[in-house]
PDB file of N, CA and C in Angstrom:
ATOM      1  N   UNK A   1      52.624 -10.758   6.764  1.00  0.00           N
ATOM      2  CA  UNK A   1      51.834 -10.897   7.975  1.00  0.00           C
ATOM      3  C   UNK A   1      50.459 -10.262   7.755  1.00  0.00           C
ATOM      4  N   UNK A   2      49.782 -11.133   7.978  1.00  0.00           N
ATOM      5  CA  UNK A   2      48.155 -10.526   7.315  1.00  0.00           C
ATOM      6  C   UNK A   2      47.986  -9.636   9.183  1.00  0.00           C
ATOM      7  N   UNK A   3      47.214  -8.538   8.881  1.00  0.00           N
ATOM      8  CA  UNK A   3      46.645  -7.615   9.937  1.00  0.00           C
ATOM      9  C   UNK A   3      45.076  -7.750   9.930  1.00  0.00           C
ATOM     10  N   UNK A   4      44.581  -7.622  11.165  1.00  0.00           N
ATOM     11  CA  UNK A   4      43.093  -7.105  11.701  1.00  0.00           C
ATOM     12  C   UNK A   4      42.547  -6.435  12.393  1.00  0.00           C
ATOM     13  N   UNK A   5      41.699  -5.654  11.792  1.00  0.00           N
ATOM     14  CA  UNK A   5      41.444  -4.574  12.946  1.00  0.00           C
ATOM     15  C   UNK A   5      39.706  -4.369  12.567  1.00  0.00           C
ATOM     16  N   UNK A   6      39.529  -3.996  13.782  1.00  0.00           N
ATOM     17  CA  UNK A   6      37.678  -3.516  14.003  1.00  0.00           C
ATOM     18  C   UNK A   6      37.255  -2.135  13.694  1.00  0.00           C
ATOM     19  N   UNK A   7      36.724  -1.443  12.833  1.00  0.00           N
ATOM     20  CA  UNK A   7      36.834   0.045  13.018  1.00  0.00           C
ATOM     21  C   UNK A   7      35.132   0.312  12.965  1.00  0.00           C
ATOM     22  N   UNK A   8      34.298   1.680  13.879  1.00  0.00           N
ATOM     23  CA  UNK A   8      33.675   2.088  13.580  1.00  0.00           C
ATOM     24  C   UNK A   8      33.896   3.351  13.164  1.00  0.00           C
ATOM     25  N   UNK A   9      33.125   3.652  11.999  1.00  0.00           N
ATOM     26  CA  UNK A   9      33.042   4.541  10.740  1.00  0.00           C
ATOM     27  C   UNK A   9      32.220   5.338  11.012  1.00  0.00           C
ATOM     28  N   UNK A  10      32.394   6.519  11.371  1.00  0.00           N
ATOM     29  CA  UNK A  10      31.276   7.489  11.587  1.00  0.00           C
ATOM     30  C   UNK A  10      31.210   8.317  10.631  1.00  0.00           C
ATOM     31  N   UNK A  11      29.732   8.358   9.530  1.00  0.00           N
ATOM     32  CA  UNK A  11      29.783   9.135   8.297  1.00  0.00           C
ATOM     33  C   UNK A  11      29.207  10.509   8.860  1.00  0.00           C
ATOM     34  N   UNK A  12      28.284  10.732   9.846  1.00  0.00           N
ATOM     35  CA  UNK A  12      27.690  12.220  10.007  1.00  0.00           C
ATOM     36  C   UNK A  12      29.251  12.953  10.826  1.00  0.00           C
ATOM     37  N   UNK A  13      29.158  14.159  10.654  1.00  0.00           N
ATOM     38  CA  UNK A  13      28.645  15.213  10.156  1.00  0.00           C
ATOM     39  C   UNK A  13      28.990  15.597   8.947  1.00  0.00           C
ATOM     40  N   UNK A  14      30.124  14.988   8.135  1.00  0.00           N
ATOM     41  CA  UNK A  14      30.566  14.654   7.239  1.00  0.00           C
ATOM     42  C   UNK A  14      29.462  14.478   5.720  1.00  0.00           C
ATOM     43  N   UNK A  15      28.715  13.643   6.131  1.00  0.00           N
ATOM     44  CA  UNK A  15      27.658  13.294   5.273  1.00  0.00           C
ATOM     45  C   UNK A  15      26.307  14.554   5.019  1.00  0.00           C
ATOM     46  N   UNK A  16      26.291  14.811   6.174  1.00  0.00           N
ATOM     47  CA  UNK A  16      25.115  15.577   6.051  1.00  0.00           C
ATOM     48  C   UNK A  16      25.322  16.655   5.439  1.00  0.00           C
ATOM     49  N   UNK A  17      26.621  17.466   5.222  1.00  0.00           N
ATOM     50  CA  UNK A  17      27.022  18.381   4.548  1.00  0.00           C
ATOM     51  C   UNK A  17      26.488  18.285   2.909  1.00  0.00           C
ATOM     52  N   UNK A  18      26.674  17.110   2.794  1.00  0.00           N
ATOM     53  CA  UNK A  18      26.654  16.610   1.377  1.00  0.00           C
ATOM     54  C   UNK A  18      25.044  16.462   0.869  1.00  0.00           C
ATOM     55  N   UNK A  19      24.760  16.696  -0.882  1.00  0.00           N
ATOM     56  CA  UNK A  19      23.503  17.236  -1.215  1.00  0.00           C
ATOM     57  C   UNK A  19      22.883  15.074  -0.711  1.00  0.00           C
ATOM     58  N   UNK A  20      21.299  15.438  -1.033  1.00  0.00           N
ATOM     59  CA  UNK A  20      20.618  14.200  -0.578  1.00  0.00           C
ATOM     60  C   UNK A  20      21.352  13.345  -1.502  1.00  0.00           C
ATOM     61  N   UNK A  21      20.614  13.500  -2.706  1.00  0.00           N
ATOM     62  CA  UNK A  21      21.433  12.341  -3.666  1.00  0.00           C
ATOM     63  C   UNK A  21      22.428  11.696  -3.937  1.00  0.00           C
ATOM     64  N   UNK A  22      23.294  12.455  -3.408  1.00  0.00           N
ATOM     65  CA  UNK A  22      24.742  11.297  -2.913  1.00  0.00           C
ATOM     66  C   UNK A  22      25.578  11.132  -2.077  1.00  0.00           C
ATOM     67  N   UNK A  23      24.562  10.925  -1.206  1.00  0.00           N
ATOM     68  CA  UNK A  23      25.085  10.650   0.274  1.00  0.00           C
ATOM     69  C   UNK A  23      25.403   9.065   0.410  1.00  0.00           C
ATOM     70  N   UNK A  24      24.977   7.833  -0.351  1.00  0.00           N
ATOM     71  CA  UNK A  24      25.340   6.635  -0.487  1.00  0.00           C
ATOM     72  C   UNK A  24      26.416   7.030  -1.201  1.00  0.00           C
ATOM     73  N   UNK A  25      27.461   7.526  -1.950  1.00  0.00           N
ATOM     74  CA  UNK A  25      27.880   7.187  -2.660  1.00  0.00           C
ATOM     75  C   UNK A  25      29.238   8.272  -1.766  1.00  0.00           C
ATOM     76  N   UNK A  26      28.811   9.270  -1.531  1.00  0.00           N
ATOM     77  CA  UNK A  26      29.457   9.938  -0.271  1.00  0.00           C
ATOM     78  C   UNK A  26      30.342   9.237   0.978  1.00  0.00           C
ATOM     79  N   UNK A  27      29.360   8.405   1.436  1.00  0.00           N
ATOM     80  CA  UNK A  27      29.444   7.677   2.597  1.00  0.00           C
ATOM     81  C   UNK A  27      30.665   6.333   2.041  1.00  0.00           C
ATOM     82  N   UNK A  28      30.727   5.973   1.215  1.00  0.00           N
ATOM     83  CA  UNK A  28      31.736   4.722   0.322  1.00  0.00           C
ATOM     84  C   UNK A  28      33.126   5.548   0.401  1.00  0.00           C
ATOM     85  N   UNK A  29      33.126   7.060  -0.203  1.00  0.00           N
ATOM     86  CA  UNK A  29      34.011   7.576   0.071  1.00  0.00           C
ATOM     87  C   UNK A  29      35.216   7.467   0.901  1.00  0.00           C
ATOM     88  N   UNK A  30      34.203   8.217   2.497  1.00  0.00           N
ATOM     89  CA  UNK A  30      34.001   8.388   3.541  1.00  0.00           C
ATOM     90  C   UNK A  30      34.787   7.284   4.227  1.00  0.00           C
ATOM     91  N   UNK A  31      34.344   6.171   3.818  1.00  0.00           N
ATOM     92  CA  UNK A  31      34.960   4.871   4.428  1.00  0.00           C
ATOM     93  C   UNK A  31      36.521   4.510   3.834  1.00  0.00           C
ATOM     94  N   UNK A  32      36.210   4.780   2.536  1.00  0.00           N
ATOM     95  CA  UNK A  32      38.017   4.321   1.954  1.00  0.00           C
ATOM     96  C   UNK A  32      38.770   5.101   2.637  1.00  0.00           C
ATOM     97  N   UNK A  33      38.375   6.727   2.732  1.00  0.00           N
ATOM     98  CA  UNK A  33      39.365   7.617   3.228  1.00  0.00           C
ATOM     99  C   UNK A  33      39.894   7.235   4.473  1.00  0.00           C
ATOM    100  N   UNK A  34      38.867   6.830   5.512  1.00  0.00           N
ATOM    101  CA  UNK A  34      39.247   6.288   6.850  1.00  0.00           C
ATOM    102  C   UNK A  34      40.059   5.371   6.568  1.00  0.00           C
ATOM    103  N   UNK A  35      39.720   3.934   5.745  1.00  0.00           N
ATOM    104  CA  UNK A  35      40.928   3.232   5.740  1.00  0.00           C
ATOM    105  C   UNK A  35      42.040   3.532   5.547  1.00  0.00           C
ATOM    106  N   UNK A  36      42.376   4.327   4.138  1.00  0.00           N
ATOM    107  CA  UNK A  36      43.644   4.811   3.676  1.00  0.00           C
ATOM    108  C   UNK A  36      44.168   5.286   4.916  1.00  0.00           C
ATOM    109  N   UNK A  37      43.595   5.982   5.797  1.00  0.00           N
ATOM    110  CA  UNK A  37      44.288   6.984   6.484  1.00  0.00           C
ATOM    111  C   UNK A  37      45.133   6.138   7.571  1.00  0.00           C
ATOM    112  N   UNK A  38      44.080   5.015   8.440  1.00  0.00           N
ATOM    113  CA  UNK A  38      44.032   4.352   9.514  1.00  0.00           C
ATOM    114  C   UNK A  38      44.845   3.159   9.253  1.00  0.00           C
ATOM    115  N   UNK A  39      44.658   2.694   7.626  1.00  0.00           N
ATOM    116  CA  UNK A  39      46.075   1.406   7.721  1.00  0.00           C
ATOM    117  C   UNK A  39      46.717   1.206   6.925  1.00  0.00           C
ATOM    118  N   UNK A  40      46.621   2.662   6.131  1.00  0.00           N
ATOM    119  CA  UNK A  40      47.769   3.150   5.001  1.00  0.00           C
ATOM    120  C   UNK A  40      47.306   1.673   3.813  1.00  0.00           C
ATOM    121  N   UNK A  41      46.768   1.631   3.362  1.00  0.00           N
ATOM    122  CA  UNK A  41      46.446   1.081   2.385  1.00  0.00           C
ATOM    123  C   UNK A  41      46.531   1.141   1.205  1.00  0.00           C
ATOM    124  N   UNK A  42      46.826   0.533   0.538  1.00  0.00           N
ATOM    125  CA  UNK A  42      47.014   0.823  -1.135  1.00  0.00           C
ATOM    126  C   UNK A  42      46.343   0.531  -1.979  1.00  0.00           C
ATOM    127  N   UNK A  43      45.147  -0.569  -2.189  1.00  0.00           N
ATOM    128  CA  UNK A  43      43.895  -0.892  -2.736  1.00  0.00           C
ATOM    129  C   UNK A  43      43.478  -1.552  -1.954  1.00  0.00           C
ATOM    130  N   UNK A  44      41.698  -0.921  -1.232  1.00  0.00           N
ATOM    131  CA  UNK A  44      40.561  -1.551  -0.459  1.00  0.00           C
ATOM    132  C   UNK A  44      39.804  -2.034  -1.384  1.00  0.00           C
ATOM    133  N   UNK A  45      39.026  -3.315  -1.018  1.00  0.00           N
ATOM    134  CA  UNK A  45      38.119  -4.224  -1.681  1.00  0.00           C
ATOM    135  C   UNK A  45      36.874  -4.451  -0.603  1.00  0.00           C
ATOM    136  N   UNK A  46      36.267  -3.509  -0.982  1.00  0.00           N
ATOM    137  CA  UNK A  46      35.092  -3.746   0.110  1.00  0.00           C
ATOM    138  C   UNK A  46      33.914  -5.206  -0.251  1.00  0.00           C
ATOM    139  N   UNK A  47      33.004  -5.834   0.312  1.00  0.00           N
ATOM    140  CA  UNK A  47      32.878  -6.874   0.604  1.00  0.00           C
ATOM    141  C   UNK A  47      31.355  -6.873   0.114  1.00  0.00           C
ATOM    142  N   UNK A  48      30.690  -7.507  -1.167  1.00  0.00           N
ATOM    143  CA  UNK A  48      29.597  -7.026  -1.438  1.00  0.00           C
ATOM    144  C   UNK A  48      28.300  -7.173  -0.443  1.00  0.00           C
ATOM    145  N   UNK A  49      28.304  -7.959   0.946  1.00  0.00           N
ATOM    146  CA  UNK A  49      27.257  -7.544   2.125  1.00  0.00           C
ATOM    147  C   UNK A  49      27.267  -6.344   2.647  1.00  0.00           C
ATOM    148  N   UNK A  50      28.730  -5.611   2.666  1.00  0.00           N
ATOM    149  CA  UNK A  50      29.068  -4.491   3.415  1.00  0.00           C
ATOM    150  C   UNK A  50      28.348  -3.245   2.541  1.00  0.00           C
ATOM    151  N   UNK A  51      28.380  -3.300   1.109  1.00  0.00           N
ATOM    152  CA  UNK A  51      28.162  -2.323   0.286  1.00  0.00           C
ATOM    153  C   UNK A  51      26.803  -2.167   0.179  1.00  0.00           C
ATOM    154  N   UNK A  52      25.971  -3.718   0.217  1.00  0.00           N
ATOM    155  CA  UNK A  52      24.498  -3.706  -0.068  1.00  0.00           C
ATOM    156  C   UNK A  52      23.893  -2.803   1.271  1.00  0.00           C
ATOM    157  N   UNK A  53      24.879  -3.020   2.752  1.00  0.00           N
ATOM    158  CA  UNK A  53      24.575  -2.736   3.885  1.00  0.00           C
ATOM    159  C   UNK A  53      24.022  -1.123   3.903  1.00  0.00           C
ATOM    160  N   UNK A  54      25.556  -0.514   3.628  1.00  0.00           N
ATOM    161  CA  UNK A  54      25.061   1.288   3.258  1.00  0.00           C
ATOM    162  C   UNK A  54      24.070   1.618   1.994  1.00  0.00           C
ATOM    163  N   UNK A  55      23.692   0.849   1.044  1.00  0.00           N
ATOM    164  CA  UNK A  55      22.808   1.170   0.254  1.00  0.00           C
ATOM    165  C   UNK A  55      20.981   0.570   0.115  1.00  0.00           C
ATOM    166  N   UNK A  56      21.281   0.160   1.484  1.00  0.00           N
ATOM    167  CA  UNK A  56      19.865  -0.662   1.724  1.00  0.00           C
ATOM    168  C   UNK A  56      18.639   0.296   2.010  1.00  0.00           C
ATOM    169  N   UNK A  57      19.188   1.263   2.675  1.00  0.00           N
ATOM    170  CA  UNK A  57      17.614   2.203   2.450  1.00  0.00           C
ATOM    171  C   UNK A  57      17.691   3.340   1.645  1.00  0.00           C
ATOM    172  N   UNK A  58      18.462   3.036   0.197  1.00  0.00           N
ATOM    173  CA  UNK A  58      18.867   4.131  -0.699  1.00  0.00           C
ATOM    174  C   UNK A  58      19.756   5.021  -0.696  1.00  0.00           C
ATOM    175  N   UNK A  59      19.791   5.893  -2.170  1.00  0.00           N
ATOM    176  CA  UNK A  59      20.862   7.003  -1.799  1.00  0.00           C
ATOM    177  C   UNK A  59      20.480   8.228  -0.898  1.00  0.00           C
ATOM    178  N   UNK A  60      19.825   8.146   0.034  1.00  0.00           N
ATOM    179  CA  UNK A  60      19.633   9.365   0.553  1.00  0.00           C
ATOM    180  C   UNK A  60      19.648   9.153   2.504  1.00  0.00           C
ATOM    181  N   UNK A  61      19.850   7.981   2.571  1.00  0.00           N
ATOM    182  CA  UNK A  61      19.695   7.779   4.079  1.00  0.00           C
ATOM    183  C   UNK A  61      20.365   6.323   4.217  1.00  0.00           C
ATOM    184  N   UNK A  62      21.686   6.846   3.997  1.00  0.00           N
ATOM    185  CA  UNK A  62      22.643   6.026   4.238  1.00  0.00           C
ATOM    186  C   UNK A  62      23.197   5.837   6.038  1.00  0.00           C
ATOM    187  N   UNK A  63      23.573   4.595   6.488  1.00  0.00           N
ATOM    188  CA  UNK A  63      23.898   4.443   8.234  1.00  0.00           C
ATOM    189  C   UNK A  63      24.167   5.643   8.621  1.00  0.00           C
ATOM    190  N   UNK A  64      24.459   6.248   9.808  1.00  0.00           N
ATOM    191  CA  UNK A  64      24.876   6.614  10.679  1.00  0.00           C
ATOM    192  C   UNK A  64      26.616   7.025  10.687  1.00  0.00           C
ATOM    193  N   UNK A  65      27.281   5.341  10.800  1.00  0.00           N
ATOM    194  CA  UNK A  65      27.823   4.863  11.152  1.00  0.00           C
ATOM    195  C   UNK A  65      27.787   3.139  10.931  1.00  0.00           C
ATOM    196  N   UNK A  66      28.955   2.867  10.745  1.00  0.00           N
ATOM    197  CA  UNK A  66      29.307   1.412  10.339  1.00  0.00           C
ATOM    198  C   UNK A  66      30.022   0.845  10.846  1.00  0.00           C
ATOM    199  N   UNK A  67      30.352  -0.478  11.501  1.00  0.00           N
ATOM    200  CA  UNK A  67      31.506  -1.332  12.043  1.00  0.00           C
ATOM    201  C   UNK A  67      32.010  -2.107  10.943  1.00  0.00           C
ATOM    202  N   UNK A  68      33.279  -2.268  10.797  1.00  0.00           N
ATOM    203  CA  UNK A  68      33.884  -2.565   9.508  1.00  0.00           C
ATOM    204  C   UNK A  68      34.845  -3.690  10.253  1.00  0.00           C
ATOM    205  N   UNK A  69      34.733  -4.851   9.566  1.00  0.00           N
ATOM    206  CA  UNK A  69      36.161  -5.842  10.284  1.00  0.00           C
ATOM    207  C   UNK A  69      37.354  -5.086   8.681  1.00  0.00           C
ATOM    208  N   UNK A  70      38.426  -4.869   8.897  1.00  0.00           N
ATOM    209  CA  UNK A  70      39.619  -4.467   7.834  1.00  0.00           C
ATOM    210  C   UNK A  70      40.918  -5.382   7.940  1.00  0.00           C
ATOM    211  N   UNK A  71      40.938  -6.216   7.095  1.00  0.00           N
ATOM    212  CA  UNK A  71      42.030  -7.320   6.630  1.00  0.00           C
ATOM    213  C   UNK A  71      43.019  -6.720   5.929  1.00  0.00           C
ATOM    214  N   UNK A  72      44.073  -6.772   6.220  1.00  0.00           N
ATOM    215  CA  UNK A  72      45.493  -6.149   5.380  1.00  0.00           C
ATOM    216  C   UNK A  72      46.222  -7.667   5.361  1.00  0.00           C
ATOM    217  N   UNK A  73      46.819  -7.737   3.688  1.00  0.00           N
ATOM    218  CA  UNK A  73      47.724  -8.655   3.217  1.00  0.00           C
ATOM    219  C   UNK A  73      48.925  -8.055   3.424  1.00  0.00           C
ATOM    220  N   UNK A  74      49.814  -9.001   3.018  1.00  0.00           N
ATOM    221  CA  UNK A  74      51.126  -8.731   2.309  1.00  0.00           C
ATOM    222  C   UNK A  74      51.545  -7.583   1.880  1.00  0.00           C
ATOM    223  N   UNK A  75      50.811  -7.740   1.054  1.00  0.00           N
ATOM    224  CA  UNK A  75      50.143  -6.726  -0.435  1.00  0.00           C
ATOM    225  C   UNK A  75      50.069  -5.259  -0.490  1.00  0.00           C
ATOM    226  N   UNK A  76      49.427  -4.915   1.174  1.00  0.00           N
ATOM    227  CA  UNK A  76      49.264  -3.949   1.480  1.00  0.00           C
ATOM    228  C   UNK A  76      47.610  -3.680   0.938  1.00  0.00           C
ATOM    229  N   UNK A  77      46.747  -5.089   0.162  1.00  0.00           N
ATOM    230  CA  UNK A  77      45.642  -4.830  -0.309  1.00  0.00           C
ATOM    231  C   UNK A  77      44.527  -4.650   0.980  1.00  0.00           C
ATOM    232  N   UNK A  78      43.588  -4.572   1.502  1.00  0.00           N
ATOM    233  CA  UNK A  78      42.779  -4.519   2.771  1.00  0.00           C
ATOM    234  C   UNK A  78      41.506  -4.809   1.985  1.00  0.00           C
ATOM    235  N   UNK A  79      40.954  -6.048   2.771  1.00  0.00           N
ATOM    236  CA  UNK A  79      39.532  -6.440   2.656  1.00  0.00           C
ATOM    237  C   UNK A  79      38.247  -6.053   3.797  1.00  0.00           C
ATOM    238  N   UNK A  80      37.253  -5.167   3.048  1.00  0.00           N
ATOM    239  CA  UNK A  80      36.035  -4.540   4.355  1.00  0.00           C
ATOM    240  C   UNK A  80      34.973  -5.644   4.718  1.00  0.00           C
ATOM    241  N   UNK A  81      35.132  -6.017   5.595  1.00  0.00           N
ATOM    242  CA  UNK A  81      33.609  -6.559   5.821  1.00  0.00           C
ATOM    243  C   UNK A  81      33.140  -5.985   7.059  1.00  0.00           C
ATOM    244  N   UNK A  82      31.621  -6.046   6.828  1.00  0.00           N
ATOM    245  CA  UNK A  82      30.769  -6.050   7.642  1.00  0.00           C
ATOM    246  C   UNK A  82      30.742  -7.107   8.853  1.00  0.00           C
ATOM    247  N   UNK A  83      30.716  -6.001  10.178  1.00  0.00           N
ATOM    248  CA  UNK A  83      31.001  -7.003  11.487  1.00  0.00           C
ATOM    249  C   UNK A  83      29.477  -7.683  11.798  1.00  0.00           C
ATOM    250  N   UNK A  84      28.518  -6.854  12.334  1.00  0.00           N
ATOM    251  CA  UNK A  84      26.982  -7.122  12.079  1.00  0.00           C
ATOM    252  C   UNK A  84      26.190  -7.622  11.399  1.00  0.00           C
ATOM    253  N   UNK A  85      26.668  -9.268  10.480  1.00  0.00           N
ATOM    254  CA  UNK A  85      25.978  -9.775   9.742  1.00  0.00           C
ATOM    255  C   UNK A  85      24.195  -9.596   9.669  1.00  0.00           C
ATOM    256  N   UNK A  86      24.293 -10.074  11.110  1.00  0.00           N
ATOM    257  CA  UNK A  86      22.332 -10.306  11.284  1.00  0.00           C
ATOM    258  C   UNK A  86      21.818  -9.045  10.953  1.00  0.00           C
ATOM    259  N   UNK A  87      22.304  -8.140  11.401  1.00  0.00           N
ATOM    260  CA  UNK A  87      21.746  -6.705  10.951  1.00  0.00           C
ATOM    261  C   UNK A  87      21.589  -6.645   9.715  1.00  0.00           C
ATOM    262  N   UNK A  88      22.625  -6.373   8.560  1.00  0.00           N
ATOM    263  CA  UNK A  88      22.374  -6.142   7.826  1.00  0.00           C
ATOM    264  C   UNK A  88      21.486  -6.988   6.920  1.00  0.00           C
ATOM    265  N   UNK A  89      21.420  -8.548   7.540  1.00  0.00           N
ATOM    266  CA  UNK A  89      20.278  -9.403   6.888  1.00  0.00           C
ATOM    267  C   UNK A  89      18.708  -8.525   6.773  1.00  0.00           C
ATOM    268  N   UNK A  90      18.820  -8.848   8.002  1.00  0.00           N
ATOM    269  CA  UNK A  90      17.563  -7.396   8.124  1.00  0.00           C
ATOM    270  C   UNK A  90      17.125  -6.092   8.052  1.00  0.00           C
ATOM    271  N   UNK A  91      18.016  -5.463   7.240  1.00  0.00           N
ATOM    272  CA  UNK A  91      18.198  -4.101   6.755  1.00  0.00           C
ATOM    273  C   UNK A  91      17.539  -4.252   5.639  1.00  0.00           C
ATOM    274  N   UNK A  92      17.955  -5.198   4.974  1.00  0.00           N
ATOM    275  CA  UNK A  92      17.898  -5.694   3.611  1.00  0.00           C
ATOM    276  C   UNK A  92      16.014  -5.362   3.103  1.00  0.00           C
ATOM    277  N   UNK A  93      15.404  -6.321   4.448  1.00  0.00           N
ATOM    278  CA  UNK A  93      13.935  -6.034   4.281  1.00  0.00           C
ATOM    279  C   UNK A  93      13.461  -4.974   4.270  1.00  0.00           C
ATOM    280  N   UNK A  94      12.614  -4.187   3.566  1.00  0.00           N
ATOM    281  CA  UNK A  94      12.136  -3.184   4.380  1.00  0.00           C
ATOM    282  C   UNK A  94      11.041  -3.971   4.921  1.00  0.00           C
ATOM    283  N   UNK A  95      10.138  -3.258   6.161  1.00  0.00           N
ATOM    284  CA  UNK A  95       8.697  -3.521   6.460  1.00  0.00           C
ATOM    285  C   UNK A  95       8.305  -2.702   5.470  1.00  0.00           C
ATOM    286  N   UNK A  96       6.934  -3.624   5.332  1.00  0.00           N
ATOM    287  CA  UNK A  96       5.421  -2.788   4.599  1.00  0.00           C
ATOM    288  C   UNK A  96       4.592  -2.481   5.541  1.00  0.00           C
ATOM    289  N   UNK A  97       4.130  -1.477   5.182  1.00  0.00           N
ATOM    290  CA  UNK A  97       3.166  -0.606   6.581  1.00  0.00           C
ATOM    291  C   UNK A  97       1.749  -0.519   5.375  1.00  0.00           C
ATOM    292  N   UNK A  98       1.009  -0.562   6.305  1.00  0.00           N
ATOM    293  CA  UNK A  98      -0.241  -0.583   5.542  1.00  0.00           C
ATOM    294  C   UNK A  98      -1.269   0.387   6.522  1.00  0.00           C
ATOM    295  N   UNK A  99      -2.233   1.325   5.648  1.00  0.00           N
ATOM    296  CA  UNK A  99      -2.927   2.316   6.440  1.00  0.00           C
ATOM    297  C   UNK A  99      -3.904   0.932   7.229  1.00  0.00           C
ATOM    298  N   UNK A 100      -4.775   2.078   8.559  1.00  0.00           N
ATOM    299  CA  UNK A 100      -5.489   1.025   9.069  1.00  0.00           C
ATOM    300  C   UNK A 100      -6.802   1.232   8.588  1.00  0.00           C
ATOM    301  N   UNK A 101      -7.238  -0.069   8.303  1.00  0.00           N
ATOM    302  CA  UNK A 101      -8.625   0.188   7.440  1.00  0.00           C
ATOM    303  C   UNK A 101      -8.363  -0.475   5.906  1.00  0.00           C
ATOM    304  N   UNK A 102      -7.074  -0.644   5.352  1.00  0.00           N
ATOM    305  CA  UNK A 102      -6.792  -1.351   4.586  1.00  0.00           C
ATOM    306  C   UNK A 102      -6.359  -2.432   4.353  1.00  0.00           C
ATOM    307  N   UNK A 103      -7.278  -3.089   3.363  1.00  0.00           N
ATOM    308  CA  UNK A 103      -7.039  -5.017   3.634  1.00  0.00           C
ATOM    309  C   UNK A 103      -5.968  -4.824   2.853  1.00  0.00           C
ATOM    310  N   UNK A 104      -5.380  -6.453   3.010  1.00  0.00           N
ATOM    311  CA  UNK A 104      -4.335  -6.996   2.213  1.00  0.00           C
ATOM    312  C   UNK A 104      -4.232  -7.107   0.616  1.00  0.00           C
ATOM    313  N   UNK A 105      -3.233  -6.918   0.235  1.00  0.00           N
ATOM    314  CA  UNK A 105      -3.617  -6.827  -1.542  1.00  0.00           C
ATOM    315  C   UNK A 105      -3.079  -8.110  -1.604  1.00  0.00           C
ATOM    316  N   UNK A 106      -3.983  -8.327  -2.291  1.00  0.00           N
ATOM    317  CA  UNK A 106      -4.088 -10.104  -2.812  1.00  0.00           C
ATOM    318  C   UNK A 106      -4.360 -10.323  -4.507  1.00  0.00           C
ATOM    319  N   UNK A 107      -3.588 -11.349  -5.284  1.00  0.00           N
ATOM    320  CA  UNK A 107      -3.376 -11.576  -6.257  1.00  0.00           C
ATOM    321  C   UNK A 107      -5.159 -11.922  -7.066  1.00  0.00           C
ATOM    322  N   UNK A 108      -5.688 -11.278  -8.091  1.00  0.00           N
ATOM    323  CA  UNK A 108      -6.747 -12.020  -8.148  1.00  0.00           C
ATOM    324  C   UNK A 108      -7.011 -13.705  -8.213  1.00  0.00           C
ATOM    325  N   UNK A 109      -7.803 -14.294  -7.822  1.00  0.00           N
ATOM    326  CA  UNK A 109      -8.257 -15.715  -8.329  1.00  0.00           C
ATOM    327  C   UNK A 109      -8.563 -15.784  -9.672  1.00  0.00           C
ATOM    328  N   UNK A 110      -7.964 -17.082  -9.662  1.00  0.00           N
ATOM    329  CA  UNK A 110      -7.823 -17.992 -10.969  1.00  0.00           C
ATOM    330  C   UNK A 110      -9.202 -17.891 -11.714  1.00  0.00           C
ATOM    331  N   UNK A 111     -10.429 -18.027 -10.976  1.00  0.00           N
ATOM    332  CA  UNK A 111     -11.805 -18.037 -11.938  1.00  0.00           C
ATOM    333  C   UNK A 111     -11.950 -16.308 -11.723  1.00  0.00           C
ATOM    334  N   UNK A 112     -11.407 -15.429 -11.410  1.00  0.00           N
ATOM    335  CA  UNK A 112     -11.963 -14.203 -11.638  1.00  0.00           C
ATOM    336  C   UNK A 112     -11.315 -13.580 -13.331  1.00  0.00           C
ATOM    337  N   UNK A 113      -9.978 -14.496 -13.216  1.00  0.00           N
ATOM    338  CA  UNK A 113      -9.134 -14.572 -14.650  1.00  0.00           C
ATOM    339  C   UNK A 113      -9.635 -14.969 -15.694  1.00  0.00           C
ATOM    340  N   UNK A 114     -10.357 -16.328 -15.474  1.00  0.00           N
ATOM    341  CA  UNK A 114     -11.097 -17.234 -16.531  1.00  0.00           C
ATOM    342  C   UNK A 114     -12.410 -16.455 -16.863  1.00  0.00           C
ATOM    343  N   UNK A 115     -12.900 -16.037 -16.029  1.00  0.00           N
ATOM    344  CA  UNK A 115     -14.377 -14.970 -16.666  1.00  0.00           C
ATOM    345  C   UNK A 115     -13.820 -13.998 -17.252  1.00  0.00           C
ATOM    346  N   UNK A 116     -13.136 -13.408 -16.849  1.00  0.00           N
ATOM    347  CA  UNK A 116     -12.360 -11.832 -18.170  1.00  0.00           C
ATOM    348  C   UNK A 116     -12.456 -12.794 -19.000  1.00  0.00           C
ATOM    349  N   UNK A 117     -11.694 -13.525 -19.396  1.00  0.00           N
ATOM    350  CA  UNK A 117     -10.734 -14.325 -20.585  1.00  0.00           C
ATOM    351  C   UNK A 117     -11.661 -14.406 -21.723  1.00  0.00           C
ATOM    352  N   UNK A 118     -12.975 -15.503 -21.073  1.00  0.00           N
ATOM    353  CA  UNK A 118     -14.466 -16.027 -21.735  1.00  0.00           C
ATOM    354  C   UNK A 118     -15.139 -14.879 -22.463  1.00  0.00           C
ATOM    355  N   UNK A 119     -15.510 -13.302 -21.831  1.00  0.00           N
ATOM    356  CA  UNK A 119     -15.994 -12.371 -22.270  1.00  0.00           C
ATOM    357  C   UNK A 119     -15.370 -11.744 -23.378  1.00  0.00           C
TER     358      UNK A 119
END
């Protein structure tokens, strides 16, 4: 009988304990342990959107907190995905911020190439 369940994952205060640099890698932890604990699991396979999700603004400022959909087989194996697709689409980006007063950086032109080249 395959199982489903919704879980949010709360990595602080947990996380913050932990030095900057591996707090992404902390936080992955963080999450298996909850599963193991919550649906007795025997091997989790987390879901490579879910993973890019906590590592999208690096190892040092990993979510909050995560909503996880958790699939249990037969098997006792459990699959993580990410409930918040659109989000994490857009996590993905960062914005570029640009000071004010500064133009756009733009690729040089083709004849500014061809005059180096000639000289």
């Amino acid at each position: 009988m395959v199982e489903e369940r919704i879980y949010t994952i709360p990595f602080y205060p947990k996380l913050k304990l932990s030095t900057r640099q591996k707090r992404a890698p902390r936080a992955i932890r963080i999450m298996k342990e909850f599963i193991y604990r919550h649906m007795k699991a025997e091997d989790i396979i987390i879901d490579n959107e879910l993973n890019e999700f906590i590592w999208a603004r690096g190892i040092q400022k990993p979510p909050r907190k995560v909503r996880v959909r958790a699939i249990k087989d037969d098997e006792g194996i459990v699959e993580l995905y990410l409930v918040e697709r659109k989000v994490a689409a857009e996590a993905r980006i960062p914005e570029v911020r640009r000071r004010p007063g500064r133009g756009e950086l733009r690729p040089p032109d083709e004849e500014d190439i061809e005059e180096e080249e000639d000289e």
